[in-house]
PDB file of N, CA and C in Angstrom:
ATOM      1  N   UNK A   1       0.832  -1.198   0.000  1.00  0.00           N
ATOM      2  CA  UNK A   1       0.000   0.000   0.000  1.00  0.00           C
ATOM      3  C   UNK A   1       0.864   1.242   0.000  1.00  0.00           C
ATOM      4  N   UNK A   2       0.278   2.210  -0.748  1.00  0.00           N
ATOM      5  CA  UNK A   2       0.695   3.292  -0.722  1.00  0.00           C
ATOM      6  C   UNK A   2       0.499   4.194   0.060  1.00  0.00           C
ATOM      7  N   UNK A   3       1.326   4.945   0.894  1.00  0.00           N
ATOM      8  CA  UNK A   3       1.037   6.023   2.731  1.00  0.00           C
ATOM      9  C   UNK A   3      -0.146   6.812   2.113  1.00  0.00           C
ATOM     10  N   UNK A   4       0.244   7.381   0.847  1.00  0.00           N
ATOM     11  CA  UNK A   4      -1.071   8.502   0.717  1.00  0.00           C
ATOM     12  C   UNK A   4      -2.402   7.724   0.243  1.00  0.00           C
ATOM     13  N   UNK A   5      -3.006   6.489   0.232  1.00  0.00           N
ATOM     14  CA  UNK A   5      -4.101   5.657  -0.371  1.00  0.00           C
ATOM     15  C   UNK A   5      -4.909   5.983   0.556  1.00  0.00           C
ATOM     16  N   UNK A   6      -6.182   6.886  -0.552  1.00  0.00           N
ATOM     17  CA  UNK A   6      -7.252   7.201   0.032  1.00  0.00           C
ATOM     18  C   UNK A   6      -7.864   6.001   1.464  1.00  0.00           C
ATOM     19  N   UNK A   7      -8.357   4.854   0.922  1.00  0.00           N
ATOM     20  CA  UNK A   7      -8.362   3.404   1.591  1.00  0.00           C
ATOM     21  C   UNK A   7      -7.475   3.111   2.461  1.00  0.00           C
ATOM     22  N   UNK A   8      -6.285   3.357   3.004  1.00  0.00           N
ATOM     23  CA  UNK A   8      -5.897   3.333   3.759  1.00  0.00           C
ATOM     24  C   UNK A   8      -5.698   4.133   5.208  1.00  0.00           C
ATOM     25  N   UNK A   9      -6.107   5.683   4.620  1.00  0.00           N
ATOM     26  CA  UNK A   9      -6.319   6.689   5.543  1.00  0.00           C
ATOM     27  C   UNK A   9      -7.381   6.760   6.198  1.00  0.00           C
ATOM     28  N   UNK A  10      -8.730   6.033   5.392  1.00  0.00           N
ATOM     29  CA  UNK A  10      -9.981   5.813   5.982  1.00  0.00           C
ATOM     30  C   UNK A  10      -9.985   4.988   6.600  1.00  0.00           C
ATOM     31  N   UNK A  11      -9.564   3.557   6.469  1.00  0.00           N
ATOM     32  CA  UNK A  11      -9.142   2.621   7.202  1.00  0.00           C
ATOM     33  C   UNK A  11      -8.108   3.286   8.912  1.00  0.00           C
ATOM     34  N   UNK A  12      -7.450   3.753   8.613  1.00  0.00           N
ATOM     35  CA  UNK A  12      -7.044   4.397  10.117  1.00  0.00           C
ATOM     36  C   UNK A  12      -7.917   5.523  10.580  1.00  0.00           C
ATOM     37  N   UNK A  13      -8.896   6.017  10.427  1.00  0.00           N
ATOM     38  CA  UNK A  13      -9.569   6.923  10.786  1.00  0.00           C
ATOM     39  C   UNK A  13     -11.106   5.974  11.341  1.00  0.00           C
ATOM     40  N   UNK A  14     -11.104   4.706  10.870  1.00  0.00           N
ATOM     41  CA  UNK A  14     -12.159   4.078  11.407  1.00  0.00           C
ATOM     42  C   UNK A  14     -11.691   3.657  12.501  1.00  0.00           C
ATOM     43  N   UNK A  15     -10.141   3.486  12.704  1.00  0.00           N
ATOM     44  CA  UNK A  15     -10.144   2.414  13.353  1.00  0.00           C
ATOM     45  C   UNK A  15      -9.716   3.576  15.030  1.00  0.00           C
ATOM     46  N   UNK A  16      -9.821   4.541  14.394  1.00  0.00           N
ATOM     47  CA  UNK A  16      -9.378   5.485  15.651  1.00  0.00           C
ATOM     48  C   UNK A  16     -10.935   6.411  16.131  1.00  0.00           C
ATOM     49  N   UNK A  17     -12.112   5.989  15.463  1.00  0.00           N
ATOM     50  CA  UNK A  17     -12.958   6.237  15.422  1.00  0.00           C
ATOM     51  C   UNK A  17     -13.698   5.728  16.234  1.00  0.00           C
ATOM     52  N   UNK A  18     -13.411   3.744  16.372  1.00  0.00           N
ATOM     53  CA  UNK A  18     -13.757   2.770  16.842  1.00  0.00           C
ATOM     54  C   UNK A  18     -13.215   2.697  18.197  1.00  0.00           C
ATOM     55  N   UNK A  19     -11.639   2.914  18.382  1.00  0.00           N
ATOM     56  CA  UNK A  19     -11.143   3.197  19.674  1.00  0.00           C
ATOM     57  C   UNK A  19     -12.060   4.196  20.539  1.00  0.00           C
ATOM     58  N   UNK A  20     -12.181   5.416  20.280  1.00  0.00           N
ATOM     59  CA  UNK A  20     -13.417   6.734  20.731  1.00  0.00           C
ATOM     60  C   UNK A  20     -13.983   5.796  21.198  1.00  0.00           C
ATOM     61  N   UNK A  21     -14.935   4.949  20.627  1.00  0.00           N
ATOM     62  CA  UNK A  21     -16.191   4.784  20.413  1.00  0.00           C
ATOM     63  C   UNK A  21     -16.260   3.863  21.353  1.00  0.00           C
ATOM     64  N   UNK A  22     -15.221   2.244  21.703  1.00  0.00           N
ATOM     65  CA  UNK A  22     -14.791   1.690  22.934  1.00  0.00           C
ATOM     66  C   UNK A  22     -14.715   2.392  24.610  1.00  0.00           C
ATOM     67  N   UNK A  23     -13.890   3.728  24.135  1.00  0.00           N
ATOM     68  CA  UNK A  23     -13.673   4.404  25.252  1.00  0.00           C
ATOM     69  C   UNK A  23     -14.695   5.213  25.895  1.00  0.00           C
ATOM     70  N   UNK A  24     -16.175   5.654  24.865  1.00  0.00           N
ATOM     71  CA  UNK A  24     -17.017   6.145  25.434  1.00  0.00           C
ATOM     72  C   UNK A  24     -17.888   4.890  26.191  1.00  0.00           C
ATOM     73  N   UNK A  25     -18.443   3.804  25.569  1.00  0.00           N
ATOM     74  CA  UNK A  25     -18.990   2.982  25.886  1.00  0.00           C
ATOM     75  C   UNK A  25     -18.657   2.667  27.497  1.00  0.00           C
ATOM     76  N   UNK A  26     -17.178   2.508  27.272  1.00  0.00           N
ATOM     77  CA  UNK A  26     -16.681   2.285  28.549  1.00  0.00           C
ATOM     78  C   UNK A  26     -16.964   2.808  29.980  1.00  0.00           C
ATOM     79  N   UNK A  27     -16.791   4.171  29.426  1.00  0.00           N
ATOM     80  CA  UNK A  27     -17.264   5.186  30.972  1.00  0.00           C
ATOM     81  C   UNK A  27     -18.843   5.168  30.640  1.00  0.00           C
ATOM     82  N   UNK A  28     -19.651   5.219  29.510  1.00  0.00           N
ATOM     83  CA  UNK A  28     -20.973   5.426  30.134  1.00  0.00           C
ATOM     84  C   UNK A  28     -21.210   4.087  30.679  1.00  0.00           C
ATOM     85  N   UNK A  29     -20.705   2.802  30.914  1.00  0.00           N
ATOM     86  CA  UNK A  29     -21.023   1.536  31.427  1.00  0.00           C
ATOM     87  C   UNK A  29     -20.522   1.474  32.735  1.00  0.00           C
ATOM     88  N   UNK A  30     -19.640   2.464  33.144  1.00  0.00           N
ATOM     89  CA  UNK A  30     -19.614   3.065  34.634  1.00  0.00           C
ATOM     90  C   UNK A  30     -20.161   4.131  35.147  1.00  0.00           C
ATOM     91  N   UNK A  31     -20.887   4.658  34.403  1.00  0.00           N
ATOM     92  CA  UNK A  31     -21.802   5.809  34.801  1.00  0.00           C
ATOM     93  C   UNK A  31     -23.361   5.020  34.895  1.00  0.00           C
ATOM     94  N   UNK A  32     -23.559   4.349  34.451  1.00  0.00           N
ATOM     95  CA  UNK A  32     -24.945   3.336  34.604  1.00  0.00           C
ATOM     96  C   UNK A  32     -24.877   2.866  35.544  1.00  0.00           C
ATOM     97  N   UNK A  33     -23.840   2.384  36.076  1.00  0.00           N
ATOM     98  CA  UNK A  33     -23.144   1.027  37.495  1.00  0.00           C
ATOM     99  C   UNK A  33     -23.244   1.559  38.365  1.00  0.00           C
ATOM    100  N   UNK A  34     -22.674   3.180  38.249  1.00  0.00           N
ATOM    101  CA  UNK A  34     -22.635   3.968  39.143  1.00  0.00           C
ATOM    102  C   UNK A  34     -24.332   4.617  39.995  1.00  0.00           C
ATOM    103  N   UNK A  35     -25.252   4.768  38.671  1.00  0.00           N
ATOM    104  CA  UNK A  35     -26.449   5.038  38.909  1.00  0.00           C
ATOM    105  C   UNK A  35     -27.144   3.939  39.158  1.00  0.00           C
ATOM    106  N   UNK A  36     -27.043   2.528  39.222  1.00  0.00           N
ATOM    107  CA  UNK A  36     -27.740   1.569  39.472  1.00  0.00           C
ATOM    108  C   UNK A  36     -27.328   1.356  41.312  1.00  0.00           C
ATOM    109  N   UNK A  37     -26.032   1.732  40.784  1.00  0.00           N
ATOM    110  CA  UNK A  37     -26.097   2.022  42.711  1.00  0.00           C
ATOM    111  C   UNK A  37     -26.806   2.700  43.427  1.00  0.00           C
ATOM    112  N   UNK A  38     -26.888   3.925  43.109  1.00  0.00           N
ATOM    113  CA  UNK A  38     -27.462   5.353  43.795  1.00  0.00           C
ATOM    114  C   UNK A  38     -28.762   4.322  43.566  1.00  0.00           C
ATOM    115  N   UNK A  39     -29.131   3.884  42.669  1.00  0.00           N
ATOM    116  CA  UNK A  39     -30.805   3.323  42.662  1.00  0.00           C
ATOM    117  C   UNK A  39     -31.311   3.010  43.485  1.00  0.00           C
ATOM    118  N   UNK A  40     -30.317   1.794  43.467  1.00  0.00           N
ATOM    119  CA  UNK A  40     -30.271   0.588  45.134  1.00  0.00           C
ATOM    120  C   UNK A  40     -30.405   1.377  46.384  1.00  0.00           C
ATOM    121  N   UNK A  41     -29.438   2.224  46.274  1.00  0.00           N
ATOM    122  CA  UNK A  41     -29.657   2.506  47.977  1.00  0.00           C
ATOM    123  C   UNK A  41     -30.361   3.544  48.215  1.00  0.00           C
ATOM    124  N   UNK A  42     -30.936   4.109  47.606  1.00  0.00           N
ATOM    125  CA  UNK A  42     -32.746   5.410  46.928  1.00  0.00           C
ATOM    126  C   UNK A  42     -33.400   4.508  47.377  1.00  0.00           C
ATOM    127  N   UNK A  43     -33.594   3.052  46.879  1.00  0.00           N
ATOM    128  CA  UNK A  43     -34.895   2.618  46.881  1.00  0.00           C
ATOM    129  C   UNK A  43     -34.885   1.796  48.668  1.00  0.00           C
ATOM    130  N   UNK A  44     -33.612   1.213  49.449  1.00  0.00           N
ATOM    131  CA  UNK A  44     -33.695   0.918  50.549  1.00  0.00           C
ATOM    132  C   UNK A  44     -34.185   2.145  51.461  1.00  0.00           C
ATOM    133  N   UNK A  45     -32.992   3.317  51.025  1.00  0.00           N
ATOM    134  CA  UNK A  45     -34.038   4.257  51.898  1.00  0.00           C
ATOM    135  C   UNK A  45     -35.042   4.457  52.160  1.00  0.00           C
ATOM    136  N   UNK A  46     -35.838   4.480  51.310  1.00  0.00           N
ATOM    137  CA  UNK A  46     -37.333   4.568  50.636  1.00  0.00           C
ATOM    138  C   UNK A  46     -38.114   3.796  51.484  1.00  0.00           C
ATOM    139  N   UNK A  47     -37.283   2.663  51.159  1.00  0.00           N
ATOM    140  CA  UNK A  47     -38.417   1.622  51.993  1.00  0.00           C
ATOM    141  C   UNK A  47     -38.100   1.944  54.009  1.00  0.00           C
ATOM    142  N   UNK A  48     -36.683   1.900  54.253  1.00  0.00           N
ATOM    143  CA  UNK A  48     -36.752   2.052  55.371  1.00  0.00           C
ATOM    144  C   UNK A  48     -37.447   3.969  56.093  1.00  0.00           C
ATOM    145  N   UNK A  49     -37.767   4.627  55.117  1.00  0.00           N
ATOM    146  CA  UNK A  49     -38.717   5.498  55.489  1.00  0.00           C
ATOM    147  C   UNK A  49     -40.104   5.566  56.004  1.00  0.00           C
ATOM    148  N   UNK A  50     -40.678   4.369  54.921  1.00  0.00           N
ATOM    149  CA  UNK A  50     -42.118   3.768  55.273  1.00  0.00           C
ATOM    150  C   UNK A  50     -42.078   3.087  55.740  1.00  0.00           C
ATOM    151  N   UNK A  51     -41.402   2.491  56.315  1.00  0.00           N
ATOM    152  CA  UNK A  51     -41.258   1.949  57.564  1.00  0.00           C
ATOM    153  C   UNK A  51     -41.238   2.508  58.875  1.00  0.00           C
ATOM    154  N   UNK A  52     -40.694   3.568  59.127  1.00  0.00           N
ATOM    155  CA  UNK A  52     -40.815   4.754  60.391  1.00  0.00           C
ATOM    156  C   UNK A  52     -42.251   4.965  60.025  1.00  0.00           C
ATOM    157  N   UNK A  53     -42.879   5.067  59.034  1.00  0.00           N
ATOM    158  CA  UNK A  53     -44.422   6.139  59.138  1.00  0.00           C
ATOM    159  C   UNK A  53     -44.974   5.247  59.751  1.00  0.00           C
ATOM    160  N   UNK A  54     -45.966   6.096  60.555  1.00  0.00           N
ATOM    161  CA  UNK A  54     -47.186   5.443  61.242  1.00  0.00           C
ATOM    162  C   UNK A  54     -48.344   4.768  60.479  1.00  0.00           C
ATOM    163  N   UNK A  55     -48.669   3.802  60.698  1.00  0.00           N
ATOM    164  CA  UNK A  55     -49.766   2.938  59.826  1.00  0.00           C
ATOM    165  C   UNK A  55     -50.972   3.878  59.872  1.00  0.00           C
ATOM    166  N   UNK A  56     -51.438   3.987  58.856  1.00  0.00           N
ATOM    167  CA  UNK A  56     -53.138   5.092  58.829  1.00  0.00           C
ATOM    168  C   UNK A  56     -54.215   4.718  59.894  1.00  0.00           C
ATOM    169  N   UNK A  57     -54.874   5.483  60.357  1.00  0.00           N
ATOM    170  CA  UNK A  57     -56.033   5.213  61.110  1.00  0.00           C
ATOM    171  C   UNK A  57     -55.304   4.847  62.904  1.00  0.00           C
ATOM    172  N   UNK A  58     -53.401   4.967  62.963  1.00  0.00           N
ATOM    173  CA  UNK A  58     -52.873   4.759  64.643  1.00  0.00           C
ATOM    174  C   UNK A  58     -53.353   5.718  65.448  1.00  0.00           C
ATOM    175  N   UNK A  59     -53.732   6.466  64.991  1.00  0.00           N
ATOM    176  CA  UNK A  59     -53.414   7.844  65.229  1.00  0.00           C
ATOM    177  C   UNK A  59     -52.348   9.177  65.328  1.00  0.00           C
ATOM    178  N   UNK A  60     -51.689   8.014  64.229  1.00  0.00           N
ATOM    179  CA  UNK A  60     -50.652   8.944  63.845  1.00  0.00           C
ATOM    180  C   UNK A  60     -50.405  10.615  63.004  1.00  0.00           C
ATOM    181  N   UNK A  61     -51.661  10.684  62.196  1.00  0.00           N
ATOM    182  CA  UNK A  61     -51.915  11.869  61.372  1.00  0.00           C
ATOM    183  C   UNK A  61     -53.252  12.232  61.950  1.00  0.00           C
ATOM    184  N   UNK A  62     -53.144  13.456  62.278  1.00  0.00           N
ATOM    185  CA  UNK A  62     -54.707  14.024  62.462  1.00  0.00           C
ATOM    186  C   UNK A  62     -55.327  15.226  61.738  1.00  0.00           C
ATOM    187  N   UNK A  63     -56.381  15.557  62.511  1.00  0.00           N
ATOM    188  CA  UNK A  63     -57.066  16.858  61.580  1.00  0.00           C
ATOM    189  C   UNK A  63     -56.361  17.879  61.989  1.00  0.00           C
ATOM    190  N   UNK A  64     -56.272  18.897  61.227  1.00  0.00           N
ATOM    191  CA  UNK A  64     -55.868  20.281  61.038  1.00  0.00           C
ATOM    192  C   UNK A  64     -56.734  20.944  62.510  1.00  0.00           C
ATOM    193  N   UNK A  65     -57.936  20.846  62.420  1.00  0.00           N
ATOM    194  CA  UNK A  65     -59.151  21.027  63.491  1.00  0.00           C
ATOM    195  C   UNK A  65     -58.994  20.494  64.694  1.00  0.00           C
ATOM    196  N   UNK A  66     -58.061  19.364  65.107  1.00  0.00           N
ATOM    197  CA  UNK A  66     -58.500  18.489  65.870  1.00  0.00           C
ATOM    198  C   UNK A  66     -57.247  19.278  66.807  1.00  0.00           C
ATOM    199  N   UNK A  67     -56.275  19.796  66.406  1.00  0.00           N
ATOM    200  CA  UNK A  67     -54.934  20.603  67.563  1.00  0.00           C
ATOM    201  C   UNK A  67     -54.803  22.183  67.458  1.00  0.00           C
ATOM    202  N   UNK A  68     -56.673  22.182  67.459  1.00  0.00           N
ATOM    203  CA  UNK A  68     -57.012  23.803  67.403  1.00  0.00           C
ATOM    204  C   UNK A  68     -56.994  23.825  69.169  1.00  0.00           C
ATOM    205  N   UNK A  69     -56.317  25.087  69.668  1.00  0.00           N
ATOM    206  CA  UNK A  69     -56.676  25.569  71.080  1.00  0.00           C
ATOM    207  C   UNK A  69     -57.889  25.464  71.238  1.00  0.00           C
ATOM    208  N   UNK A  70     -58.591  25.364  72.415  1.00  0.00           N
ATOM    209  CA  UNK A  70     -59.853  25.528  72.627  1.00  0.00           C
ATOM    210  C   UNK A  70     -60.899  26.674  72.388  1.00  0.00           C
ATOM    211  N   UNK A  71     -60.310  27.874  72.518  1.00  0.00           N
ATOM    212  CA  UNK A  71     -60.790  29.129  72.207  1.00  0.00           C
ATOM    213  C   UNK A  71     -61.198  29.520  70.972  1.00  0.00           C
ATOM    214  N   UNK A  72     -60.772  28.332  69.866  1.00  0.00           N
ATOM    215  CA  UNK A  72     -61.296  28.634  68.655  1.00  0.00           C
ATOM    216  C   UNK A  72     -62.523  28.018  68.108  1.00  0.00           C
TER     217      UNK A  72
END
């Protein structure tokens, strides 16, 4: 082959194209890993939140009306 062959310059421009293209894949497949984490431990929180709340009807939530002073 000849250095200046159109076909050959394209040929190294794919192939440095393809490298990019490895190296992005790469970090967004640790940026997913990374967010599948944060997921995981979002969604334990989550749950161990509703878990502290009071079950409906304990008397845990009341009326607006119901922790009026008397005078009203």
């Amino acid at each position: 082959m000849h250095p200046n062959d159109p076909t050959d310059y394209r040929l190294t421009e794919l192939e440095i194209k393809a490298s990019f293209n490895e190296d992005l894949l790469d970090q967004l497949n640790q940026v997913v890993i990374r967010q599948q984490r944060q997921i995981d431990a979002l969604v334990r929180e989550v749950e161990r939140l509703r878990q502290q709340i009071p079950e409906a009807g304990s008397g845990g939530f009341s009326r607006a009306s119901d922790n009026l002073p008397p005078h009203y």
